[in-house]
C-alpha atoms as a PDB file:
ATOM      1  CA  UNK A   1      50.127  12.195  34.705  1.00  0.00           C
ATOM      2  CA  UNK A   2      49.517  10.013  31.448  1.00  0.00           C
ATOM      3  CA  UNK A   3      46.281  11.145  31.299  1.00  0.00           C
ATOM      4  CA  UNK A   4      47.173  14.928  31.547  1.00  0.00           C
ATOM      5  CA  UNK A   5      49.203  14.288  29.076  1.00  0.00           C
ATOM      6  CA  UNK A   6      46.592  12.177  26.845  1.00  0.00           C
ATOM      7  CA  UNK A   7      44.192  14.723  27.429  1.00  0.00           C
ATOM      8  CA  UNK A   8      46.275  17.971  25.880  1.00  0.00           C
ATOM      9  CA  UNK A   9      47.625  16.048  23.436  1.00  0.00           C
ATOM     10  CA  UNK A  10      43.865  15.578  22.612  1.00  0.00           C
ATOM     11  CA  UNK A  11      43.015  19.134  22.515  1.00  0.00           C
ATOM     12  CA  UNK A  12      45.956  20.213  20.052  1.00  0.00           C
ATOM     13  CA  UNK A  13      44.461  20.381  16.133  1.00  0.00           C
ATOM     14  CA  UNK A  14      46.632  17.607  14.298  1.00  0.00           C
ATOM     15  CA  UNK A  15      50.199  19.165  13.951  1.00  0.00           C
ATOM     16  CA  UNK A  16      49.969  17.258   9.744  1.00  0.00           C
ATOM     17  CA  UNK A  17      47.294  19.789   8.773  1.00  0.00           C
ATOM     18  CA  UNK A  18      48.789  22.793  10.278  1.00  0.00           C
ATOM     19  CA  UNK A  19      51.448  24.668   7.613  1.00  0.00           C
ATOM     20  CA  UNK A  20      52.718  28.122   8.139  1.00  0.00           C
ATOM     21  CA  UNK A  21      50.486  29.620   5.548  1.00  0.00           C
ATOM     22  CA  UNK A  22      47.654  28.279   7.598  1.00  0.00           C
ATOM     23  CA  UNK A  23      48.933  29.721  10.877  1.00  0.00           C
ATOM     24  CA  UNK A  24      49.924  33.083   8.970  1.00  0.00           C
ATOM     25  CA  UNK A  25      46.214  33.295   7.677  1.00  0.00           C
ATOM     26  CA  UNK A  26      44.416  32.691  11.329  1.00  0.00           C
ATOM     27  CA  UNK A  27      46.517  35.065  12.480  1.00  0.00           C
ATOM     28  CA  UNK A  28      45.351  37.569   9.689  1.00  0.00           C
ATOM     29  CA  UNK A  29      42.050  36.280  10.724  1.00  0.00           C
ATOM     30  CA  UNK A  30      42.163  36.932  14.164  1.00  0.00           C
ATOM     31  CA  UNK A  31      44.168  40.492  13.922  1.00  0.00           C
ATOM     32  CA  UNK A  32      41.059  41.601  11.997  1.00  0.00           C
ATOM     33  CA  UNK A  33      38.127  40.480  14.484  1.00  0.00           C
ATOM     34  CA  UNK A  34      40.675  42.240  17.322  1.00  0.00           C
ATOM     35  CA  UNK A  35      40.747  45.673  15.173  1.00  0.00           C
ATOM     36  CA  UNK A  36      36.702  45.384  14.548  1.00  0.00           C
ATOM     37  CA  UNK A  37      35.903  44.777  18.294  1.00  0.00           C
ATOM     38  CA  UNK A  38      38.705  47.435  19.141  1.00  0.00           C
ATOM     39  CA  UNK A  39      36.686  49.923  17.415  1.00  0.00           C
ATOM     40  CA  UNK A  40      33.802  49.111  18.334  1.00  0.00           C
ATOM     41  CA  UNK A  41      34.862  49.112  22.050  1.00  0.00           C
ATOM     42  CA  UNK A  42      36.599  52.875  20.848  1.00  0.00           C
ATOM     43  CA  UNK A  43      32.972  54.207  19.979  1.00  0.00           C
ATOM     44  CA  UNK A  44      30.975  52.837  22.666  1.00  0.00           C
ATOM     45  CA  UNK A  45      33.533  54.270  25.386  1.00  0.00           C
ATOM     46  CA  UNK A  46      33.491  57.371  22.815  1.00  0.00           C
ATOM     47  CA  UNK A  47      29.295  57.635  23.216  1.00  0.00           C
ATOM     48  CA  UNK A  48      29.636  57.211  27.067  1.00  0.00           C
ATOM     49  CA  UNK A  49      32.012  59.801  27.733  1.00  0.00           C
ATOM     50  CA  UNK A  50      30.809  62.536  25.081  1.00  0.00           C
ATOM     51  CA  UNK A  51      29.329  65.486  26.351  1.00  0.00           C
ATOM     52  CA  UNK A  52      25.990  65.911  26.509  1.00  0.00           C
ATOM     53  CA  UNK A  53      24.208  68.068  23.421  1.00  0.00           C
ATOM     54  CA  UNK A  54      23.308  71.621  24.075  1.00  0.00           C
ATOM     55  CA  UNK A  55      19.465  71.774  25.576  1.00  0.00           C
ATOM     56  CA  UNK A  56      17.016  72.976  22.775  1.00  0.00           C
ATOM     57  CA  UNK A  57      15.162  75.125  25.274  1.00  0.00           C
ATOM     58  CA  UNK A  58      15.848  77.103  28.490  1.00  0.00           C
ATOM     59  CA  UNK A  59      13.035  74.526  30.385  1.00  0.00           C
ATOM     60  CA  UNK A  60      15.431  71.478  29.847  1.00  0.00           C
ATOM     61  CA  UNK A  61      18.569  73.242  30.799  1.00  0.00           C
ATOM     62  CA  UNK A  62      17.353  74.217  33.934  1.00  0.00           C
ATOM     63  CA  UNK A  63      16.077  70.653  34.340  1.00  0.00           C
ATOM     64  CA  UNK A  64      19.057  68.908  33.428  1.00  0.00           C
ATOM     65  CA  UNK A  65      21.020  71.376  35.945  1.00  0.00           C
ATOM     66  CA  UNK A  66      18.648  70.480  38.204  1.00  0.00           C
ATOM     67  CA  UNK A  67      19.100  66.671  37.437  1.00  0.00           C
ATOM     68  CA  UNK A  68      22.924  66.675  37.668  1.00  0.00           C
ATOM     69  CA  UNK A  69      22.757  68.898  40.946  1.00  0.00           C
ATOM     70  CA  UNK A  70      20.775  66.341  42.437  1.00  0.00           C
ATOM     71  CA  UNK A  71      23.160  63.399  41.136  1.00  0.00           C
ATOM     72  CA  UNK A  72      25.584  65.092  42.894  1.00  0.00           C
ATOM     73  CA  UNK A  73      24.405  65.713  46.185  1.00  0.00           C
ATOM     74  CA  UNK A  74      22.908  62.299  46.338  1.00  0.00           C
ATOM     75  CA  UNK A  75      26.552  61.117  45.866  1.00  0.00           C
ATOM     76  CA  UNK A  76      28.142  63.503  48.489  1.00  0.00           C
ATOM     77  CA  UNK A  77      24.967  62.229  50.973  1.00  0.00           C
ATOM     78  CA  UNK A  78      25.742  58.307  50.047  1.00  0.00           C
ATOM     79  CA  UNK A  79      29.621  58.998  50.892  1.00  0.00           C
ATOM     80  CA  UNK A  80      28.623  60.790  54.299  1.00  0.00           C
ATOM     81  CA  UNK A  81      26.701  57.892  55.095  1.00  0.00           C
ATOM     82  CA  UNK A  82      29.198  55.548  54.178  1.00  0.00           C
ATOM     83  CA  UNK A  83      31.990  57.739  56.560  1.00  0.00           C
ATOM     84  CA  UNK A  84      29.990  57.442  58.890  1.00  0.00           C
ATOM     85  CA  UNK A  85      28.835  53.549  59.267  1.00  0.00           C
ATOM     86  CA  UNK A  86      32.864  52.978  58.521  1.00  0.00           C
ATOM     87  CA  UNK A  87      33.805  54.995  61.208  1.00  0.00           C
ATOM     88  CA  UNK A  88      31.325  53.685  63.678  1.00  0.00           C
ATOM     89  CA  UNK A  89      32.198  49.961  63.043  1.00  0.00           C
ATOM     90  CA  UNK A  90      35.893  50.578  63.650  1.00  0.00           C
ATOM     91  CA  UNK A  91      35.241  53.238  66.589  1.00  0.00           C
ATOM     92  CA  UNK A  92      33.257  50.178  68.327  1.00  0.00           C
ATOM     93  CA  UNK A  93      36.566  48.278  68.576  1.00  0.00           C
ATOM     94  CA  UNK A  94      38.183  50.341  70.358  1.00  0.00           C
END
């Protein structure tokens, strides 16, 4: 248990330096780096999720239609699949 002990003690910055101005400033500090990464988390989600940009011409509308048709049916065929490999495994049990 000494050690435990020994060994947080050793971790902890020495308590002489530290003043509440110090602790007031890193806390300035870190408040800032959290606001910077919060926005740039808050654009990147913001990119992401933004819908997509009118098609320029009537040949890539009809391909991107064609593109997120096909996403979708691939995902309805995956979750058929899945139903069914989940439903065989626990039909086999019985």
């Amino acid at each position: 248990m000494i050690m435990k002990n020994d060994t947080i003690m050793n971790n902890m910055p020495d308590s002489s330096s530290m003043t509440l101005e110090s602790i007031a400033l890193r806390k300035k500090e870190l408040r800032k780096k959290l606001h910077v990464q919060k926005e740039i988390m808050t654009d990147t989600a913001r990119e992401l999720f933004a819908p997509l940009a009118p098609a320029a011409d009537k040949g890539n509308a009809i391909m991107r239609a064609f593109n997120t048709g096909m996403a979708v049916f691939d995902g309805l065929m995956l979750g058929v699949k899945m139903m069914r490999k989940v439903r065989s495994m626990f039909g086999a049990r019985r």
